[in-house]
PDB file of N, CA and C in Angstrom:
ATOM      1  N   UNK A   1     113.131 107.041 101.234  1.00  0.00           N
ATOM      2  CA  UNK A   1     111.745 107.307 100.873  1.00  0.00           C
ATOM      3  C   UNK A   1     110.861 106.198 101.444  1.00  0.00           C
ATOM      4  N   UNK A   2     109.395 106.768 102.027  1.00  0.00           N
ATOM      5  CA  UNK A   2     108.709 105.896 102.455  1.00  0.00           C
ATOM      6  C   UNK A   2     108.233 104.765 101.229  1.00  0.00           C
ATOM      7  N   UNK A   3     107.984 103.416 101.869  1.00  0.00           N
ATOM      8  CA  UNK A   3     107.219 102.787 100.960  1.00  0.00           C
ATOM      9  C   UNK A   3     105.977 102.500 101.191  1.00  0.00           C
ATOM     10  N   UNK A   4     105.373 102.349 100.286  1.00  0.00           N
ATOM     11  CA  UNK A   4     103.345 102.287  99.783  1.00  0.00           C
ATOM     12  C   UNK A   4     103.058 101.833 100.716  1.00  0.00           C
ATOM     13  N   UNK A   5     103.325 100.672 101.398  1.00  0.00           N
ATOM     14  CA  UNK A   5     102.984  99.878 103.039  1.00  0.00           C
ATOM     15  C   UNK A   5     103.163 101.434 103.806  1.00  0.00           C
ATOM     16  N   UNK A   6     104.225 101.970 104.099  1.00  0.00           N
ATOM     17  CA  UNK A   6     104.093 102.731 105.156  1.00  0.00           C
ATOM     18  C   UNK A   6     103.410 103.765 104.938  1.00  0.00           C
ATOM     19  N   UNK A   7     103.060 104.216 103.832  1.00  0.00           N
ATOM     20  CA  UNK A   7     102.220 105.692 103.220  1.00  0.00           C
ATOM     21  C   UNK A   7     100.682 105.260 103.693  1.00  0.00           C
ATOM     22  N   UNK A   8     100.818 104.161 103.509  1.00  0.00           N
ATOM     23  CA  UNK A   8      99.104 103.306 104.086  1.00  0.00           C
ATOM     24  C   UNK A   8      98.976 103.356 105.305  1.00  0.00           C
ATOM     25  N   UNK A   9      99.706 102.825 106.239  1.00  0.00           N
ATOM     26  CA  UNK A   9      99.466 103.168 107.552  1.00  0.00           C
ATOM     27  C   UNK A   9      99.345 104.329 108.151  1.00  0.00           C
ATOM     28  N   UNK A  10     100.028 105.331 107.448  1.00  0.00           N
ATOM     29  CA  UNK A  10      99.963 106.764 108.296  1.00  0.00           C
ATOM     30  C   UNK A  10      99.128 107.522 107.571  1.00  0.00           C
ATOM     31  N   UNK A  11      98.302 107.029 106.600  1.00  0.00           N
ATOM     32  CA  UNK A  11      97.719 107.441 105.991  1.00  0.00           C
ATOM     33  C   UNK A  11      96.458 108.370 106.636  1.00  0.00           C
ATOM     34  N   UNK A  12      96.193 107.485 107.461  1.00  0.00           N
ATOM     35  CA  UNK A  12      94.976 107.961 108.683  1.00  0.00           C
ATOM     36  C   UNK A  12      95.284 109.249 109.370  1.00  0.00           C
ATOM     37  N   UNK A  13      96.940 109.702 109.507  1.00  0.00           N
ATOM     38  CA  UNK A  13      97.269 110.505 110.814  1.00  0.00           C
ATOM     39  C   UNK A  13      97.390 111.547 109.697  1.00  0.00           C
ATOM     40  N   UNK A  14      97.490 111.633 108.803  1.00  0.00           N
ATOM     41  CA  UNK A  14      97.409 112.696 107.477  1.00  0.00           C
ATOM     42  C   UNK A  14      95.800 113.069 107.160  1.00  0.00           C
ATOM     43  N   UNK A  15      95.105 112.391 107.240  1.00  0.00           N
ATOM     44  CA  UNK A  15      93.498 112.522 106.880  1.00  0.00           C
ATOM     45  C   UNK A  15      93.283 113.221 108.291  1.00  0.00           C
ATOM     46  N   UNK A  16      93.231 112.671 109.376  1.00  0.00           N
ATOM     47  CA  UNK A  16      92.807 113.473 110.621  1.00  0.00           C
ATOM     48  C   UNK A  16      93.571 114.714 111.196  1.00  0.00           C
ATOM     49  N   UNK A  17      94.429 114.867 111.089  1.00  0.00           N
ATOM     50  CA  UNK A  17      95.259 115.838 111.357  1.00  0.00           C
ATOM     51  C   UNK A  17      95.751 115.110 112.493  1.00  0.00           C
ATOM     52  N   UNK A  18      96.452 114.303 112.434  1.00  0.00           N
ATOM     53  CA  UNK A  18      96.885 113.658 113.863  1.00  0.00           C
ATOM     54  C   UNK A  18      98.115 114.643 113.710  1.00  0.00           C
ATOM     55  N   UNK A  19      98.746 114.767 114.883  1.00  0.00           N
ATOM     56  CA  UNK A  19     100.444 115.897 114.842  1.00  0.00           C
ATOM     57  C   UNK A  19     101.587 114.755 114.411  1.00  0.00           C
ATOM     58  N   UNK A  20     101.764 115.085 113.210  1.00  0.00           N
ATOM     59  CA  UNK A  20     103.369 114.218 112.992  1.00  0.00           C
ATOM     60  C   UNK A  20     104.285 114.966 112.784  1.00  0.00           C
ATOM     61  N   UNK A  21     105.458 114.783 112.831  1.00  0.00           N
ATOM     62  CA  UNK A  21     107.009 115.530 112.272  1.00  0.00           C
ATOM     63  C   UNK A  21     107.495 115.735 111.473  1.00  0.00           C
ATOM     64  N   UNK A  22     108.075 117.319 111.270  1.00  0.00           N
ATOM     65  CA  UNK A  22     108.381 117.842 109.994  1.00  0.00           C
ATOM     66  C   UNK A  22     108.740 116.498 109.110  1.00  0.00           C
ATOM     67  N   UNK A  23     109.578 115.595 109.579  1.00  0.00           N
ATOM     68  CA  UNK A  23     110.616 114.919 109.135  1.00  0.00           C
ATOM     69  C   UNK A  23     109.355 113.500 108.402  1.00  0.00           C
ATOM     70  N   UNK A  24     108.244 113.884 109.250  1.00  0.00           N
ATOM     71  CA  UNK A  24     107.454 112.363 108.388  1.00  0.00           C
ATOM     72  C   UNK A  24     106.239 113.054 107.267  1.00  0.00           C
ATOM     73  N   UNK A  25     105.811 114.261 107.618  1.00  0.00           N
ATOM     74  CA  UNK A  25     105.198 114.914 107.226  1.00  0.00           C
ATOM     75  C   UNK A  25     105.868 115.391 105.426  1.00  0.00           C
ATOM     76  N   UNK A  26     107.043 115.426 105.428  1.00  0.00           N
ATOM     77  CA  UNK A  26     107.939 115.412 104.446  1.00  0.00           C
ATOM     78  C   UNK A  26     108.080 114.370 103.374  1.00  0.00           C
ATOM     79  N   UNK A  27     108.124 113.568 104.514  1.00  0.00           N
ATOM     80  CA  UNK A  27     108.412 111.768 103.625  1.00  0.00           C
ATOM     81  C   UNK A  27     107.047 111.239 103.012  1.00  0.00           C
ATOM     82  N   UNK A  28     105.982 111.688 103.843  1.00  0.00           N
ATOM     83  CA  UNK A  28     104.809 111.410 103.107  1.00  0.00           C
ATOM     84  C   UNK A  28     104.180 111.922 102.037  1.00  0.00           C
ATOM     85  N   UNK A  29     104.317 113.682 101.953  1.00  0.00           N
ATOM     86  CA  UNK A  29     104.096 114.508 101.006  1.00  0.00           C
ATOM     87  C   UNK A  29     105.010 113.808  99.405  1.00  0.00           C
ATOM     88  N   UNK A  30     106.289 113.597 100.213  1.00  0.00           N
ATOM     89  CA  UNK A  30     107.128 113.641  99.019  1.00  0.00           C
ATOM     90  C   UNK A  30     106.776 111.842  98.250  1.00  0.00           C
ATOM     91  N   UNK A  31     106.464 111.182  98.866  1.00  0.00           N
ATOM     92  CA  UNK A  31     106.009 110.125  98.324  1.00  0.00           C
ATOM     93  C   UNK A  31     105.024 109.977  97.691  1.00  0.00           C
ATOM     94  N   UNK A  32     103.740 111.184  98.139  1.00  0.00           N
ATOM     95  CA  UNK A  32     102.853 111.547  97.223  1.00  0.00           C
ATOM     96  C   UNK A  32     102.745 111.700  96.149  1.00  0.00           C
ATOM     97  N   UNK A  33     103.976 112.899  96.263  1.00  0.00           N
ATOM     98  CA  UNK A  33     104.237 113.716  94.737  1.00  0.00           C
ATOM     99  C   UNK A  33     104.207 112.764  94.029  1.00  0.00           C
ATOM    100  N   UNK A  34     104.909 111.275  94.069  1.00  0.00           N
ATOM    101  CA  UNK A  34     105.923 110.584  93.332  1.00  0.00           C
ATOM    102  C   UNK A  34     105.168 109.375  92.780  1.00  0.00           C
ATOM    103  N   UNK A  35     103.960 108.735  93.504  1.00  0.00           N
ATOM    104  CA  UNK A  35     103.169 107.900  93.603  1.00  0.00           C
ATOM    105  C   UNK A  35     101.750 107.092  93.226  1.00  0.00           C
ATOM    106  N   UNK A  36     100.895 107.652  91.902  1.00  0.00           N
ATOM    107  CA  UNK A  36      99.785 107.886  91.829  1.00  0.00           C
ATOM    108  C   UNK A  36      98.757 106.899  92.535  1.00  0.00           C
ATOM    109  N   UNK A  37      99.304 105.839  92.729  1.00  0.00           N
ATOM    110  CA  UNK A  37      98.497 104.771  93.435  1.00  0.00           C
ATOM    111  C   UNK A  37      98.061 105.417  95.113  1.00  0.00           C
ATOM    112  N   UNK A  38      99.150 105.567  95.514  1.00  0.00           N
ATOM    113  CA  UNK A  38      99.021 105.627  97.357  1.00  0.00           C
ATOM    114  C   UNK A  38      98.045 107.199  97.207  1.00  0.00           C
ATOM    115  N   UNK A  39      98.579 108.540  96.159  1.00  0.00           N
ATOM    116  CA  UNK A  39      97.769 109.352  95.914  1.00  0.00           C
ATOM    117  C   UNK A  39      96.123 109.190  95.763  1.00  0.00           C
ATOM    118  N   UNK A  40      96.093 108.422  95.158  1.00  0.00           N
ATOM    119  CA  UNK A  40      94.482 107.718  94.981  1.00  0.00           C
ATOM    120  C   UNK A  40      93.636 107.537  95.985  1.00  0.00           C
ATOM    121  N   UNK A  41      94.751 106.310  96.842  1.00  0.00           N
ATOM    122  CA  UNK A  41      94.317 105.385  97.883  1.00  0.00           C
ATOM    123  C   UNK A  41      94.364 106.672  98.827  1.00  0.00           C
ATOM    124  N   UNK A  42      95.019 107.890  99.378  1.00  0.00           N
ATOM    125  CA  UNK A  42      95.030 108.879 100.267  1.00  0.00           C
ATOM    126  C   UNK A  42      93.268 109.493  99.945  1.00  0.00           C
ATOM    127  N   UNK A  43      93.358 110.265  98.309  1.00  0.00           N
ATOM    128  CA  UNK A  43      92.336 110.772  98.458  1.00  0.00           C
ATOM    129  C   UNK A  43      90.658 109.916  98.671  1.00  0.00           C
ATOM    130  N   UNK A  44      90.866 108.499  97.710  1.00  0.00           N
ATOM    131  CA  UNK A  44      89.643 107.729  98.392  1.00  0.00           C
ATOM    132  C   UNK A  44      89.201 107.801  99.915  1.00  0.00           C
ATOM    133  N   UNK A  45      90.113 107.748 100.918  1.00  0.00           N
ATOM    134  CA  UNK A  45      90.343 107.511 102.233  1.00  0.00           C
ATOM    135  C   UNK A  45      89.767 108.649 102.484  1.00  0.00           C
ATOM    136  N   UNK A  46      90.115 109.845 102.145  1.00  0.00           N
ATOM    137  CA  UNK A  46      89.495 111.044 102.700  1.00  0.00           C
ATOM    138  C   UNK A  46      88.332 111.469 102.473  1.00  0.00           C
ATOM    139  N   UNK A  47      88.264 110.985 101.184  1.00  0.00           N
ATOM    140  CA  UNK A  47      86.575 111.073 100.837  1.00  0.00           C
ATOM    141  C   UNK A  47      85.583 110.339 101.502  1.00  0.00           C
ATOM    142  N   UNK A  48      86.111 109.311 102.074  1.00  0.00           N
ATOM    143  CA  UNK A  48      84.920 107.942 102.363  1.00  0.00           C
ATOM    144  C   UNK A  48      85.255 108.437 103.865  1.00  0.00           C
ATOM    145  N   UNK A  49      86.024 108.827 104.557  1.00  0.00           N
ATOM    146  CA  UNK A  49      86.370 109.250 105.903  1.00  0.00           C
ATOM    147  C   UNK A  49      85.454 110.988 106.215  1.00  0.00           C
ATOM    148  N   UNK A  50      85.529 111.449 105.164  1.00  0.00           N
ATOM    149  CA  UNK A  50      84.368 112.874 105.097  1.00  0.00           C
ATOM    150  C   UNK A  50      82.634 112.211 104.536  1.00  0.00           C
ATOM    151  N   UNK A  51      82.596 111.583 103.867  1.00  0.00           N
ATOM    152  CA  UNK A  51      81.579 111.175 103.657  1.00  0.00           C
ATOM    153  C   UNK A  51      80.604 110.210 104.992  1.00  0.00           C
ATOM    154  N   UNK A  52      81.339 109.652 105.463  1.00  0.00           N
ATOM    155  CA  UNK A  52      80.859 109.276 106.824  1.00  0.00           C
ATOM    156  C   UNK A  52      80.803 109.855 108.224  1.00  0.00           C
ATOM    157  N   UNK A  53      81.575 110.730 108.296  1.00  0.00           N
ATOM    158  CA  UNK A  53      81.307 111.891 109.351  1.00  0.00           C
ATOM    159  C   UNK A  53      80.150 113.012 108.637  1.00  0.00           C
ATOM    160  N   UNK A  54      79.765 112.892 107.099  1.00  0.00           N
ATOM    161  CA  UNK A  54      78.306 113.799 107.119  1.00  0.00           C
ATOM    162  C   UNK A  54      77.240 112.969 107.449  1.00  0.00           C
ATOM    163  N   UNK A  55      77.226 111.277 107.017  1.00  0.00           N
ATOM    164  CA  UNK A  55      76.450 110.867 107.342  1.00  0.00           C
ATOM    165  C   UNK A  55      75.932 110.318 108.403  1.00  0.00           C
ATOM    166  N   UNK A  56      76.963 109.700 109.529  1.00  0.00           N
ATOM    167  CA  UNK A  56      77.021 109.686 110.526  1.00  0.00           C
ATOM    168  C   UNK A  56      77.295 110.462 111.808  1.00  0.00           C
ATOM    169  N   UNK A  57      76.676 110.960 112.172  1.00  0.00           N
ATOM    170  CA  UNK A  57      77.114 112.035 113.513  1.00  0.00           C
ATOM    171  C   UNK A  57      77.226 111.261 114.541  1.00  0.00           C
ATOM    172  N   UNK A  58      78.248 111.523 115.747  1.00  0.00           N
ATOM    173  CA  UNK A  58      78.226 110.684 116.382  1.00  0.00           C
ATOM    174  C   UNK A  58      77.534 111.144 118.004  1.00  0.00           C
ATOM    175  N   UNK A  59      76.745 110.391 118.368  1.00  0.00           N
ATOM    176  CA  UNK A  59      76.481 110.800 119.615  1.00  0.00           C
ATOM    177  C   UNK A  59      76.815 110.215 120.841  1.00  0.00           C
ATOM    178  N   UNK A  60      76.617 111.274 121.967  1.00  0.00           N
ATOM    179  CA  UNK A  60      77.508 111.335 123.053  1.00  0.00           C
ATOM    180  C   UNK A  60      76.777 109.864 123.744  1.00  0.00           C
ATOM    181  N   UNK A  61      77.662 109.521 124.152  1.00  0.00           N
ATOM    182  CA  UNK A  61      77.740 108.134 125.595  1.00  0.00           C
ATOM    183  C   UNK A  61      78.273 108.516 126.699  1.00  0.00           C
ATOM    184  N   UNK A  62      77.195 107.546 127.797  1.00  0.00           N
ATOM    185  CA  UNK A  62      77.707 107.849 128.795  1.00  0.00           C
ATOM    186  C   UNK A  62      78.760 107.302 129.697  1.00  0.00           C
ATOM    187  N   UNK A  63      78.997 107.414 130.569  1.00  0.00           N
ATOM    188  CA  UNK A  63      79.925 106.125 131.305  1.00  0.00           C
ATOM    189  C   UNK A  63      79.507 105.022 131.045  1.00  0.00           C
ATOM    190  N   UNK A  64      78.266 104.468 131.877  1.00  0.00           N
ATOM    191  CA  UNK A  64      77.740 103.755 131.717  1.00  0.00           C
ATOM    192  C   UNK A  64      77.770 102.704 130.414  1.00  0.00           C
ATOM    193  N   UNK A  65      77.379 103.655 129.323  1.00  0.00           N
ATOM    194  CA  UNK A  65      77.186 103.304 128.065  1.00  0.00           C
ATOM    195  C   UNK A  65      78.941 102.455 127.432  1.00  0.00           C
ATOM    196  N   UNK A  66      79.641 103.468 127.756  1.00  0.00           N
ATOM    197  CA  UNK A  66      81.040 103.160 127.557  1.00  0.00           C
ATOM    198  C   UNK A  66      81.661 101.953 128.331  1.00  0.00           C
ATOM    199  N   UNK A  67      81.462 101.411 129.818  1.00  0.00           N
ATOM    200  CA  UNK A  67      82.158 100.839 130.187  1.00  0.00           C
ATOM    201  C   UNK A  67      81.250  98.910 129.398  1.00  0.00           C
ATOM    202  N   UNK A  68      80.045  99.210 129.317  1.00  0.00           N
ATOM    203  CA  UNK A  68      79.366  98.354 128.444  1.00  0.00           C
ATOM    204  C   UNK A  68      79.987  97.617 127.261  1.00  0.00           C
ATOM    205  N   UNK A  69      80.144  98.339 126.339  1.00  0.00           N
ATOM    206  CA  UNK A  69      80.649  98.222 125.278  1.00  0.00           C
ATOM    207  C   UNK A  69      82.043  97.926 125.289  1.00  0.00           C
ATOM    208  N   UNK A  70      83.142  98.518 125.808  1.00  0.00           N
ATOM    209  CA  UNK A  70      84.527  97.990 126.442  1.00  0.00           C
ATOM    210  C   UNK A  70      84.466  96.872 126.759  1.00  0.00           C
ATOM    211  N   UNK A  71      83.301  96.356 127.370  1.00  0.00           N
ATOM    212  CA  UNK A  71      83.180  94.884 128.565  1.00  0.00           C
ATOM    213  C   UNK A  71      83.187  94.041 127.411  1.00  0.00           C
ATOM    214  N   UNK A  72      82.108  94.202 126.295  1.00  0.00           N
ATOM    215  CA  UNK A  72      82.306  93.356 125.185  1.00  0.00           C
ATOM    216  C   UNK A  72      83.271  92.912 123.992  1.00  0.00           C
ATOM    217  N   UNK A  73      84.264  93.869 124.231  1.00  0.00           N
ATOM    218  CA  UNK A  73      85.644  94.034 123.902  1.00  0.00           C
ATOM    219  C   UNK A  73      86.436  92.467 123.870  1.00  0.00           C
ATOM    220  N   UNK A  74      86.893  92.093 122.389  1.00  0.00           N
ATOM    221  CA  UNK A  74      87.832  90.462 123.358  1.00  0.00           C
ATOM    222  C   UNK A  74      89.427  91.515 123.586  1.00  0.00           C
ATOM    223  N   UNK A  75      90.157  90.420 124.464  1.00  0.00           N
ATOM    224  CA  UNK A  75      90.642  91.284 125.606  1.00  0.00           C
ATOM    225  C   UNK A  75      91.921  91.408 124.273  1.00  0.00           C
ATOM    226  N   UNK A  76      92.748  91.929 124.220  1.00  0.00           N
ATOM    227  CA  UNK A  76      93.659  92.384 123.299  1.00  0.00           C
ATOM    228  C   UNK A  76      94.890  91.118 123.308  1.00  0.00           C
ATOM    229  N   UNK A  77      95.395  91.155 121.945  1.00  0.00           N
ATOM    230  CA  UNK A  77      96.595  89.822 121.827  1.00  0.00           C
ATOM    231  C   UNK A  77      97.478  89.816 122.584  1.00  0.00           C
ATOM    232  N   UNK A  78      98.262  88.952 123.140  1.00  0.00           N
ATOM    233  CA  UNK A  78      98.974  88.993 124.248  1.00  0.00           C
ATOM    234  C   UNK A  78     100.408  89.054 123.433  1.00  0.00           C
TER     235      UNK A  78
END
């Protein structure tokens, strides 16, 4: 069975519909069932993750706009 650390991390790919596997898709549900805390922490997440896509819409960028913002990027941990 997954633990609360890992129910947290994939927590995101469950809220978005990211594609996961029968086999994790399983382990997460079933940790649900079992869990009321990470249950909580799932549905807060989804609420505050729907609540900001009504309030925020996001608008389109251009290249331009994009390679900008990347540039200001610090460069990733080595």
């Amino acid at each position: 069975m997954l633990k609360c650390k890992e129910v947290v991390q994939r927590a995101d790919a469950l809220i978005d519909g990211t594609p996961l596997s029968f086999g994790e898709r399983l382990a997460l549900r079933t940790h649900l069932m079992i869990c009321r805390h990470c249950r909580r922490y799932v549905r807060q997440l989804d609420a505050l993750t729907e609540h900001l896509r009504q309030q925020a819409p996001v608008a389109p960028l251009d290249d331009g706009e994009v390679d900008t913002i990347l540039a200001r990027l610090p460069p990733p941990p080595s």
